[in-house]
Protein backbone atom coordinates (compact mmCIF):
# COMPACT_ATOMS: atom_id res chain seq x y z
CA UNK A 1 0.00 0.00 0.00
CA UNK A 2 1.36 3.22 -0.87
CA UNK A 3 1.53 5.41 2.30
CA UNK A 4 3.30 8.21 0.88
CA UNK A 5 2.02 12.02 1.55
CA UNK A 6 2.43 15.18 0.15
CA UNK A 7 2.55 17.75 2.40
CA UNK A 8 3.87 21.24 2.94
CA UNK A 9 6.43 22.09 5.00
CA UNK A 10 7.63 26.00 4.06
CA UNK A 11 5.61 28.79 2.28
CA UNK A 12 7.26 31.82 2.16
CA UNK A 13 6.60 34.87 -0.72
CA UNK A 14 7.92 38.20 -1.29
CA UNK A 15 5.84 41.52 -1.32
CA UNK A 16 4.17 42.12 -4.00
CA UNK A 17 5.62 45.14 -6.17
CA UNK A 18 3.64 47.63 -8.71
CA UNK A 19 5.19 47.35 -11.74
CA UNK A 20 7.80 49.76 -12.22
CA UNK A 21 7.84 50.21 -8.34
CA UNK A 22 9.50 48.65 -5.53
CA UNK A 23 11.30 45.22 -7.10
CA UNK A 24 11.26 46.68 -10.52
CA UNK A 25 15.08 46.40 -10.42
CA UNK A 26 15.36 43.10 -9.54
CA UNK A 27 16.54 40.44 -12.55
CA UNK A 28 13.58 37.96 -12.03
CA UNK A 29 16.06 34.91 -11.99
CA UNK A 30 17.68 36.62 -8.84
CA UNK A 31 14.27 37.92 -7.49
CA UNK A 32 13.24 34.18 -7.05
CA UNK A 33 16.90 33.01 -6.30
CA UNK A 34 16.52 35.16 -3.33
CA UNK A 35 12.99 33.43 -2.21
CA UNK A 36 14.80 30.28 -2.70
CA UNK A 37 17.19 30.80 -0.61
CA UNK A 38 14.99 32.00 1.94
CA UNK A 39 12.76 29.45 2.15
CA UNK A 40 16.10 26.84 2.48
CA UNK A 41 17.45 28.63 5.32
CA UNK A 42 14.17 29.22 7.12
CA UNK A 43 13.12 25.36 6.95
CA UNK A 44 16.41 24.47 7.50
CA UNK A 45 16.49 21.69 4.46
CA UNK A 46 19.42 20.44 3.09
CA UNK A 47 19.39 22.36 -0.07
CA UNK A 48 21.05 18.75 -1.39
CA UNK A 49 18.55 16.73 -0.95
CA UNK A 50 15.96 18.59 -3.04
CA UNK A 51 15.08 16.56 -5.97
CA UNK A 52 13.35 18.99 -8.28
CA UNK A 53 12.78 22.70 -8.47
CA UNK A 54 9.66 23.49 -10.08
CA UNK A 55 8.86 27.07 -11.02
CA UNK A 56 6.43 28.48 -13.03
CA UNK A 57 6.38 31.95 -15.25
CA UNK A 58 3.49 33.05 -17.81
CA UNK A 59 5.70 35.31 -19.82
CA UNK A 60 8.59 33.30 -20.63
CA UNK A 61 10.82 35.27 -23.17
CA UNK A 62 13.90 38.20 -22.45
CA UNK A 63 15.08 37.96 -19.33
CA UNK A 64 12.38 34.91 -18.17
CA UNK A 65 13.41 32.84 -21.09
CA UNK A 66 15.60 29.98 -21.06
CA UNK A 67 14.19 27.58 -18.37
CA UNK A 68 14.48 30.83 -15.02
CA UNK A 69 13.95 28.02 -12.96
CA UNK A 70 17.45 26.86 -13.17
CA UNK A 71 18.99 30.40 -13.52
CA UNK A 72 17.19 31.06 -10.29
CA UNK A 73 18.57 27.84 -8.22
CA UNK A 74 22.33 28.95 -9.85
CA UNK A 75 21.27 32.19 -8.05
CA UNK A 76 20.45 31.34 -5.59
CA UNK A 77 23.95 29.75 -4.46
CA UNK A 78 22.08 26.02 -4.41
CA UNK A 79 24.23 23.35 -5.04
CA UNK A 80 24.64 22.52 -8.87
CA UNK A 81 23.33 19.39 -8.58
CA UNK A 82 19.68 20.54 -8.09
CA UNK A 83 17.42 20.13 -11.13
CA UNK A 84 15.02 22.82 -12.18
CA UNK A 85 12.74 23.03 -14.64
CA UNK A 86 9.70 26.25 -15.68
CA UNK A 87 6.12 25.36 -16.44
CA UNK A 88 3.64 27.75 -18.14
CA UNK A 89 -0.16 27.20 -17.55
CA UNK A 90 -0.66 31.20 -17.43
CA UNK A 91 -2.06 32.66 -14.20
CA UNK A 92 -2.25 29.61 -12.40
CA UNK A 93 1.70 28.28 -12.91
CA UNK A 94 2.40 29.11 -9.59
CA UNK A 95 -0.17 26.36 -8.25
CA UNK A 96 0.34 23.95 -10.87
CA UNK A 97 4.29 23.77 -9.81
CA UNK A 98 3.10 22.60 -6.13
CA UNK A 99 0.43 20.33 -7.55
CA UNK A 100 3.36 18.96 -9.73
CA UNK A 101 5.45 18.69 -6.78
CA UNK A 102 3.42 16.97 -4.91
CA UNK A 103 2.14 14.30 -7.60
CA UNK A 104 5.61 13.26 -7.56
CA UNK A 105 6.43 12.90 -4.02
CA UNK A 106 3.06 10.84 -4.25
CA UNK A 107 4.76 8.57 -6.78
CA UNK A 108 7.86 8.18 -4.81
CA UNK A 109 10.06 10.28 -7.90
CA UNK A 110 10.91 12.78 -5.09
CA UNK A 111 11.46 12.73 -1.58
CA UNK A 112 11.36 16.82 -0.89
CA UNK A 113 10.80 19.34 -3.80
CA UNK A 114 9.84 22.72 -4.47
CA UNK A 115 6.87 24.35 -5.97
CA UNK A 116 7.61 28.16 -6.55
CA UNK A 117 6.96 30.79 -9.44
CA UNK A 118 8.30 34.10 -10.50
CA UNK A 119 6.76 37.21 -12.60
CA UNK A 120 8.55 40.36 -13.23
CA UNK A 121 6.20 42.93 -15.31
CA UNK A 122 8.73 45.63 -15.27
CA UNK A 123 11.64 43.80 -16.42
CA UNK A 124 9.84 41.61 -19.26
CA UNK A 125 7.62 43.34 -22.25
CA UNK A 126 4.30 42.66 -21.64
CA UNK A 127 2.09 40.66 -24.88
CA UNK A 128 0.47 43.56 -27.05
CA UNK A 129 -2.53 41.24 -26.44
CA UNK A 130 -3.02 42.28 -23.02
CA UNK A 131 -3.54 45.96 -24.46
CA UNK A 132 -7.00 46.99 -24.87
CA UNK A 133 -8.42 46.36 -28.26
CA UNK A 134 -5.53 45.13 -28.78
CA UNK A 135 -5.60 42.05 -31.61
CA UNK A 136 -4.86 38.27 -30.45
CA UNK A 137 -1.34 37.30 -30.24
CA UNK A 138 0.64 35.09 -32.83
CA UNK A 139 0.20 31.85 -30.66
CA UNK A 140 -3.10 31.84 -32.20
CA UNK A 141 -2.89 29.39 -35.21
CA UNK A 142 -5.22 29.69 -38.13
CA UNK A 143 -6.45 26.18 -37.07
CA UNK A 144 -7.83 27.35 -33.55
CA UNK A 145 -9.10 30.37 -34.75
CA UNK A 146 -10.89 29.16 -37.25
CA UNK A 147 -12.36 26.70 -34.89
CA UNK A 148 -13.61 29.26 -32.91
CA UNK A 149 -14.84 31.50 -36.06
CA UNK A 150 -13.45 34.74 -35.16
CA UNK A 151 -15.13 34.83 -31.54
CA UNK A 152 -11.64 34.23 -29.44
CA UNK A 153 -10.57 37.61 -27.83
CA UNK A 154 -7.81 38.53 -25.25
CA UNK A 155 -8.86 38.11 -21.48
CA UNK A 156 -9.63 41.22 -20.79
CA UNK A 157 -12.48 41.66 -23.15
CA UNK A 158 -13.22 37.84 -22.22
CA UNK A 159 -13.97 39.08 -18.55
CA UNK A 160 -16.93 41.54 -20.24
CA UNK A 161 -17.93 38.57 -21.66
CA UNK A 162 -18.00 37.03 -18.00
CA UNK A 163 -20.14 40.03 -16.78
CA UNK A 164 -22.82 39.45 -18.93
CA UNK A 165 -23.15 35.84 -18.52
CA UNK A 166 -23.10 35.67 -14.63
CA UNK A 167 -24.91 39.19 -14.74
CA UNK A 168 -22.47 41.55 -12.81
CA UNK A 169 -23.09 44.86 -12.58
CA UNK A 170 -20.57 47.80 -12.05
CA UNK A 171 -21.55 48.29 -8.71
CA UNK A 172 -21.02 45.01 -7.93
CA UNK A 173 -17.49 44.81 -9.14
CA UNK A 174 -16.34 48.06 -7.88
CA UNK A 175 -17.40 47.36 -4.44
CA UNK A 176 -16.08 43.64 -4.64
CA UNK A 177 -12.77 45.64 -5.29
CA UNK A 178 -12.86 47.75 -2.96
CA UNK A 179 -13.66 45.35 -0.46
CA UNK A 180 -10.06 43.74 -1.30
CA UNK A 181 -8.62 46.88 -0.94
CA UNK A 182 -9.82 47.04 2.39
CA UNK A 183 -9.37 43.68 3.44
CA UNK A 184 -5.62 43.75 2.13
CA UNK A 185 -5.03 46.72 4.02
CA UNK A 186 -6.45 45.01 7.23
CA UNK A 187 -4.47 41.87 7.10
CA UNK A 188 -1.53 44.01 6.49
CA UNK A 189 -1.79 46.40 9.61
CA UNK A 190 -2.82 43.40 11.57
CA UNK A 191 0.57 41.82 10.87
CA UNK A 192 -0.79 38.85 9.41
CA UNK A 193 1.43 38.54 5.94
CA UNK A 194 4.52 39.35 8.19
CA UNK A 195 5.98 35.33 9.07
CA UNK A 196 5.70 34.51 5.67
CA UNK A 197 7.44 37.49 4.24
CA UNK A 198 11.13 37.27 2.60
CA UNK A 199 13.42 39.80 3.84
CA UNK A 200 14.15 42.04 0.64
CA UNK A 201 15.72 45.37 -0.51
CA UNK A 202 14.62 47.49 -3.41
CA UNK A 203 18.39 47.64 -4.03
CA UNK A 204 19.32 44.09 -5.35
CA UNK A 205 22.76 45.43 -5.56
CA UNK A 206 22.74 47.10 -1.98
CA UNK A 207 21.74 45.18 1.32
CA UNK A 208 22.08 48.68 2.70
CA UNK A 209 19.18 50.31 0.38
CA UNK A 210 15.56 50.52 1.39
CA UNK A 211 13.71 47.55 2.69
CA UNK A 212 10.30 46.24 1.45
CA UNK A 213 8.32 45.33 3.82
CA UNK A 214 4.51 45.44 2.72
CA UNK A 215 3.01 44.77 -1.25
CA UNK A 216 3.19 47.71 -2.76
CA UNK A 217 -0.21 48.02 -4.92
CA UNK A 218 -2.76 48.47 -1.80
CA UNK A 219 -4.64 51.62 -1.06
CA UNK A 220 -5.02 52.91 2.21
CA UNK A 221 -7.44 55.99 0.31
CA UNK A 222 -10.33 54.92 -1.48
CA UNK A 223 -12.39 57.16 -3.54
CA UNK A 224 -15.82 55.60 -4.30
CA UNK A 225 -16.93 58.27 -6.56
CA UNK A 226 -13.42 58.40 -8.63
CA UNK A 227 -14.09 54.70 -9.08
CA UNK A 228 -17.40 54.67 -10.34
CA UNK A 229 -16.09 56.97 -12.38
CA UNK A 230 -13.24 55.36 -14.59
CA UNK A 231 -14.10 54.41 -17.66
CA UNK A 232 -14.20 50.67 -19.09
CA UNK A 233 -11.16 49.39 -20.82
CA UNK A 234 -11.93 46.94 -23.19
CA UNK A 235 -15.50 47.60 -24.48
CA UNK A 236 -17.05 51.31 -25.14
CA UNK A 237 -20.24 50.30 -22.90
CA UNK A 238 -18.44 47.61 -20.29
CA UNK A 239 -18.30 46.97 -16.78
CA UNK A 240 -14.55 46.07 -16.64
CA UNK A 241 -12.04 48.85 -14.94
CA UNK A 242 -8.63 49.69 -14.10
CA UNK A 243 -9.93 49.31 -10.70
CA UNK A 244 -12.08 46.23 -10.77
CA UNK A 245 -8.93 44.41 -12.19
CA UNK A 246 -5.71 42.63 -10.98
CA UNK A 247 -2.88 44.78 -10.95
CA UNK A 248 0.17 44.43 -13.23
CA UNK A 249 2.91 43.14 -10.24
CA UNK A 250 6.10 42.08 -9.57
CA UNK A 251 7.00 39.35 -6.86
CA UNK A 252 8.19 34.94 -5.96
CA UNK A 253 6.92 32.62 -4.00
CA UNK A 254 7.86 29.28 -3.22
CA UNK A 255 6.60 26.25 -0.89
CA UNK A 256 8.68 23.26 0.07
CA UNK A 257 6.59 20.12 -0.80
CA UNK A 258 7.53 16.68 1.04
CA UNK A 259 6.69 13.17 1.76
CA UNK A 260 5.33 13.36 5.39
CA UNK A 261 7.64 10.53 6.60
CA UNK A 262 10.69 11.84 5.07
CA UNK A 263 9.73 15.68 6.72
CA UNK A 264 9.72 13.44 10.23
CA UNK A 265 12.87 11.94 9.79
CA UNK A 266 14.26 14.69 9.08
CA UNK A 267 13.26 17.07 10.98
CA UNK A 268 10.58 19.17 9.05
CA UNK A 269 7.40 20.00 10.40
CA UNK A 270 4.56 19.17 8.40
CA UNK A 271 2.14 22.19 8.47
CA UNK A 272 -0.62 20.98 5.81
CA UNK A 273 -2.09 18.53 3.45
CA UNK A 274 -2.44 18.47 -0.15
CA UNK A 275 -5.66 16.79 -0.26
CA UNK A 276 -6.64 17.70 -3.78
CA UNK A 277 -5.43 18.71 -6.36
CA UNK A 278 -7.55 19.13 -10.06
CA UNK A 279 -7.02 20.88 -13.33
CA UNK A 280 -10.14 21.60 -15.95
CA UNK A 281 -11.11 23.37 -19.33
CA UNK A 282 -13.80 24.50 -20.40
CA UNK A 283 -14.82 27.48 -22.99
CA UNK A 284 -11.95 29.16 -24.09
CA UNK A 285 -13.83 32.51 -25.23
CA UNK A 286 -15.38 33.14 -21.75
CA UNK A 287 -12.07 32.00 -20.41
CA UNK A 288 -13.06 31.68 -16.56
CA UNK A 289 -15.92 29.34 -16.02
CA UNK A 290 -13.82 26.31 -15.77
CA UNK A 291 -12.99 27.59 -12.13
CA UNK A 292 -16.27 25.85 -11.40
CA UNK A 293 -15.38 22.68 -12.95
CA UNK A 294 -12.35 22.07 -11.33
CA UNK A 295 -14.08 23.21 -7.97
CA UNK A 296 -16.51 20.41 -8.53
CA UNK A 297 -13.77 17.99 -9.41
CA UNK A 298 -11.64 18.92 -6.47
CA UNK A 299 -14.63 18.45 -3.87
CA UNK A 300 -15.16 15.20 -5.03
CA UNK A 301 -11.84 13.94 -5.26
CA UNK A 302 -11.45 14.99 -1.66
CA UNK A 303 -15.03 13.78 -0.54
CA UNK A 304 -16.02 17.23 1.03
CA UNK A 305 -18.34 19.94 0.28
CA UNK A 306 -18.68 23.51 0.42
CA UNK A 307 -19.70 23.41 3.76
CA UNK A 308 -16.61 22.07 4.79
CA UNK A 309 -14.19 24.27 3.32
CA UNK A 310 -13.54 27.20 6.04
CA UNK A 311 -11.70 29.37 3.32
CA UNK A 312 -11.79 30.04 -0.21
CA UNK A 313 -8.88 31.96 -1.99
CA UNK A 314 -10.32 32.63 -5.99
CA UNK A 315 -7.73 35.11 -7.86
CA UNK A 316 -9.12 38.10 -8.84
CA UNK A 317 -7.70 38.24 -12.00
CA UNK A 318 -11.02 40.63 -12.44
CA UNK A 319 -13.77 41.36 -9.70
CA UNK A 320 -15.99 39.12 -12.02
CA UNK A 321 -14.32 35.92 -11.24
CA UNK A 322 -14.62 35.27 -7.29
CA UNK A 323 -18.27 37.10 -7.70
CA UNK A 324 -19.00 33.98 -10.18
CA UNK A 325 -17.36 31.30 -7.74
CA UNK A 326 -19.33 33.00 -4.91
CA UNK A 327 -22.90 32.59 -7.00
CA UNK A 328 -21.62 29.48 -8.26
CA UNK A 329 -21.37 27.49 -4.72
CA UNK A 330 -23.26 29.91 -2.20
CA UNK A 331 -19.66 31.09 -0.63
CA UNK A 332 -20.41 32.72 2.33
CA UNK A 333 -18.74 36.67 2.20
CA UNK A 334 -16.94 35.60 5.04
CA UNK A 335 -14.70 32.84 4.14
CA UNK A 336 -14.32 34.36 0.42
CA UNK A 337 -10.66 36.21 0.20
CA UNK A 338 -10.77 37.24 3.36
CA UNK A 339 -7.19 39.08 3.26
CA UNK A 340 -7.85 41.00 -0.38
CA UNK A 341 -6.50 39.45 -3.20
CA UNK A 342 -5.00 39.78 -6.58
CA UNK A 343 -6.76 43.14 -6.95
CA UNK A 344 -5.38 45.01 -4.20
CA UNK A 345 -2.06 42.67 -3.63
CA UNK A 346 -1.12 42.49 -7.43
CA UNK A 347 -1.35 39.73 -9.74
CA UNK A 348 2.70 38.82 -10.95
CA UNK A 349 1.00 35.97 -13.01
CA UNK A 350 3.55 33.26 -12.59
CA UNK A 351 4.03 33.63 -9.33
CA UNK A 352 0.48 34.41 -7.77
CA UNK A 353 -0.67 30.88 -7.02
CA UNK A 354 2.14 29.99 -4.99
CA UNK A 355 1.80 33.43 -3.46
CA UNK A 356 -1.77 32.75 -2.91
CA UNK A 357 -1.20 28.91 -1.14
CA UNK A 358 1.15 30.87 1.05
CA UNK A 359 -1.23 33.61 2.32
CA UNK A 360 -3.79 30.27 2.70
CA UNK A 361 -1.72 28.34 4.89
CA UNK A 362 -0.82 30.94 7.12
CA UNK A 363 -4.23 32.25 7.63
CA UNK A 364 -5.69 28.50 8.03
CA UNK A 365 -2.36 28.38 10.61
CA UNK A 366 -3.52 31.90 12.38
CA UNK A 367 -7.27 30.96 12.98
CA UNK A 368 -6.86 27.21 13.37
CA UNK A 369 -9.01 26.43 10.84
CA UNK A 370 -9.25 23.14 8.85
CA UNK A 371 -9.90 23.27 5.14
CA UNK A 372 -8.40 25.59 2.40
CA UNK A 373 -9.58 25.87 -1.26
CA UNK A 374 -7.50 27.87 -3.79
CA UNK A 375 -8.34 28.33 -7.10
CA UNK A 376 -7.02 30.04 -10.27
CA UNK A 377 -8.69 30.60 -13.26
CA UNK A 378 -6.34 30.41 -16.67
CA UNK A 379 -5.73 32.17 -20.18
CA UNK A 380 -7.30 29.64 -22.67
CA UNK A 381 -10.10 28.72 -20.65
CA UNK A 382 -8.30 26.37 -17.93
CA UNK A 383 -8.29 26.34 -14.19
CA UNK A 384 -6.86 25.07 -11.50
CA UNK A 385 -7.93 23.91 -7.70
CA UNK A 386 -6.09 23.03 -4.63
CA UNK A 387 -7.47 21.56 -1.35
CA UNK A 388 -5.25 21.57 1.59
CA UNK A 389 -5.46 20.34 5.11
CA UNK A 390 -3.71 22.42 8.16
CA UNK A 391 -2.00 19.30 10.46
């Protein structure tokens, strides 16, 4: 009988930086060098014995090109003899690399491994595509878009799309958003990001420069009227904001990921279980319902139900999407992002869902609370969801 578990053991993240702000001068292979190093020396693992490094990035060309993973462990100072490798499933990489970690500790490939991602938006052009009005990108082939007869559009004019379907209003995003706003700046005067932050300078260059200490992109001022006043960005008569969406971020995260016998015998504590772990697709010119397929998937996989999750974390890539989760499954306010999210904390896409797992943990740690369910919805029309246990 196989008796192997996956299970974390670290989760530590850096603040989150606007682009062009506090980490903006950071290479990205040294900005997540620096978290791995961190996260070795605060578990204490022999940075030996880890069998894989698993990172993921969404924008994977310049100075993210060329497998970062590995530039970042070199970085880092690891020993040479740890493999990396850099996974791409858009917004959600930074989930998928723990889910991959774990799947094979489950299989007995590794023993200890790590699940991390990386995004820098200042340092790497960002895809015309994301522009508004902006036409689709060259990874569209004529075969897909011809399947699709012309309807595919960039995500941001897919969330619009999102709106009408699920029926959300302006007012409803804009005070979602601000509500993450708030909440973000709550958790972050109450001290609750702090343990799981890594030490870091805006100075890569000088440990003497100015420390970071908080994420960069959350308002302590919010203007309800200004707000309600911005216009819509990627249709003439949308719902869809500056405001109401994820902001364009810098920042690395990474979680150690062990078998829960090896962690004991070697001294690692075992903080939670992965007890699910699910990918889906579904439409790829909405883009974000297949957040409620792998939901459903995950749930049953796990054998629980709503009910028994005591927090959700859905990335706000736009308002629209944890509004459509919350419809979805009846998610009570109170259990739904209840430090902000993407919106007010910043969305660096490779490295949010790792940053997101993080934030879950500890606040699952913090309240003594059971049952954690992340998920991320994807460009393409794929999502990802992650159960975990606190032990």
């Amino acid at each position: 009988m196989n008796t192997r578990e996956a299970v974390i053991v670290g989760a530590v993240r850096t603040p989150v930086g606007r682009r062009g702000g506090a980490l903006s001068r950071w290479h990205p292979a040294d900005l997540l060098g620096h978290t791995l190093r961190y996260l070795v020396e605060h578990t204490g693992i022999d940075a030996a014995a880890i069998d894989d490094v698993i990172a993921g990035c969404a924008l994977s060309h310049e100075r993210q090109s060329g497998n970062i993973a590995r530039h970042a462990v070199l970085a880092a100072g690891l020993p040479e003899s740890v493999p990396a490798i850099t996974i791409d499933r858009q917004c959600g990489s930074g989930q998928q690399t723990v889910n991959f970690a774990a799947f094979g500790i489950a299989a007995g490939v590794y023993d200890v491994a790590i699940g991390c991602g990386v995004e820098s938006m200042s340092q790497v052009p960002i895809p015309v595509a994301f522009a508004p009005g902006a036409p689709l990108g060259p990874q569209y082939s004529p075969g897909e878009l011809a399947r699709y007869d012309g309807r595919l559009v960039a995500q941001g004019a897919a969330s619009e799309l999102m709106n009408v379907k699920f029926d959300l209003s302006r007012e409803q995003l804009d005070t979602y958003s601000m509500r993450s706003h708030e909440r973000a700046l709550a958790a972050t005067r109450a001290g609750k990001f702090q343990n799981q932050l890594v030490p870091i300078t805006v100075d890569p260059l000088d440990p003497q420069s100015a420390t970071v200490s908080a994420d960069e992109g959350i308002r302590e001022q919010l203007d309800p009227a200004k707000i309600a006043s911005l216009k819509p960005v990627f249709a003439v008569d949308g719902r869809t904001t500056a405001a109401n969406s994820s902001q364009v971020s810098d920042g690395a995260a990474a979680l150690l990921i062990a078998d829960r016998g090896y962690a004991q015998r070697h001294g690692l504590t075992p903080r939670a279980r992965l007890q699910a772990m699910t990918v889906a697709a579904a439409d790829p010119v909405v883009q974000f319902t297949a957040v409620i397929d792998a939901t459903h998937r995950a749930l049953r996989t796990a054998n629980l139900s709503i009910a028994d999750i005591d927090l959700f974390e859905v990335n706000e890539a736009f308002a629209g999407v944890p509004l459509m989760m919350q419809r979805e499954f009846g998610i009570p306010d109170e259990k739904l992002n209840v430090n902000g999210g993407s919106i007010a904390i910043g969305h660096p896409l490779g490295s949010t869902g790792a940053r997101m797992l993080t934030d879950l943990l500890g606040e699952l740690e913090r309240t003594g609370k059971r049952y954690g369910l992340q998920t991320i919805c994807e460009a393409g029309g794929t999502a990802n969801t992650t159960i975990i246990e606190r032990i």
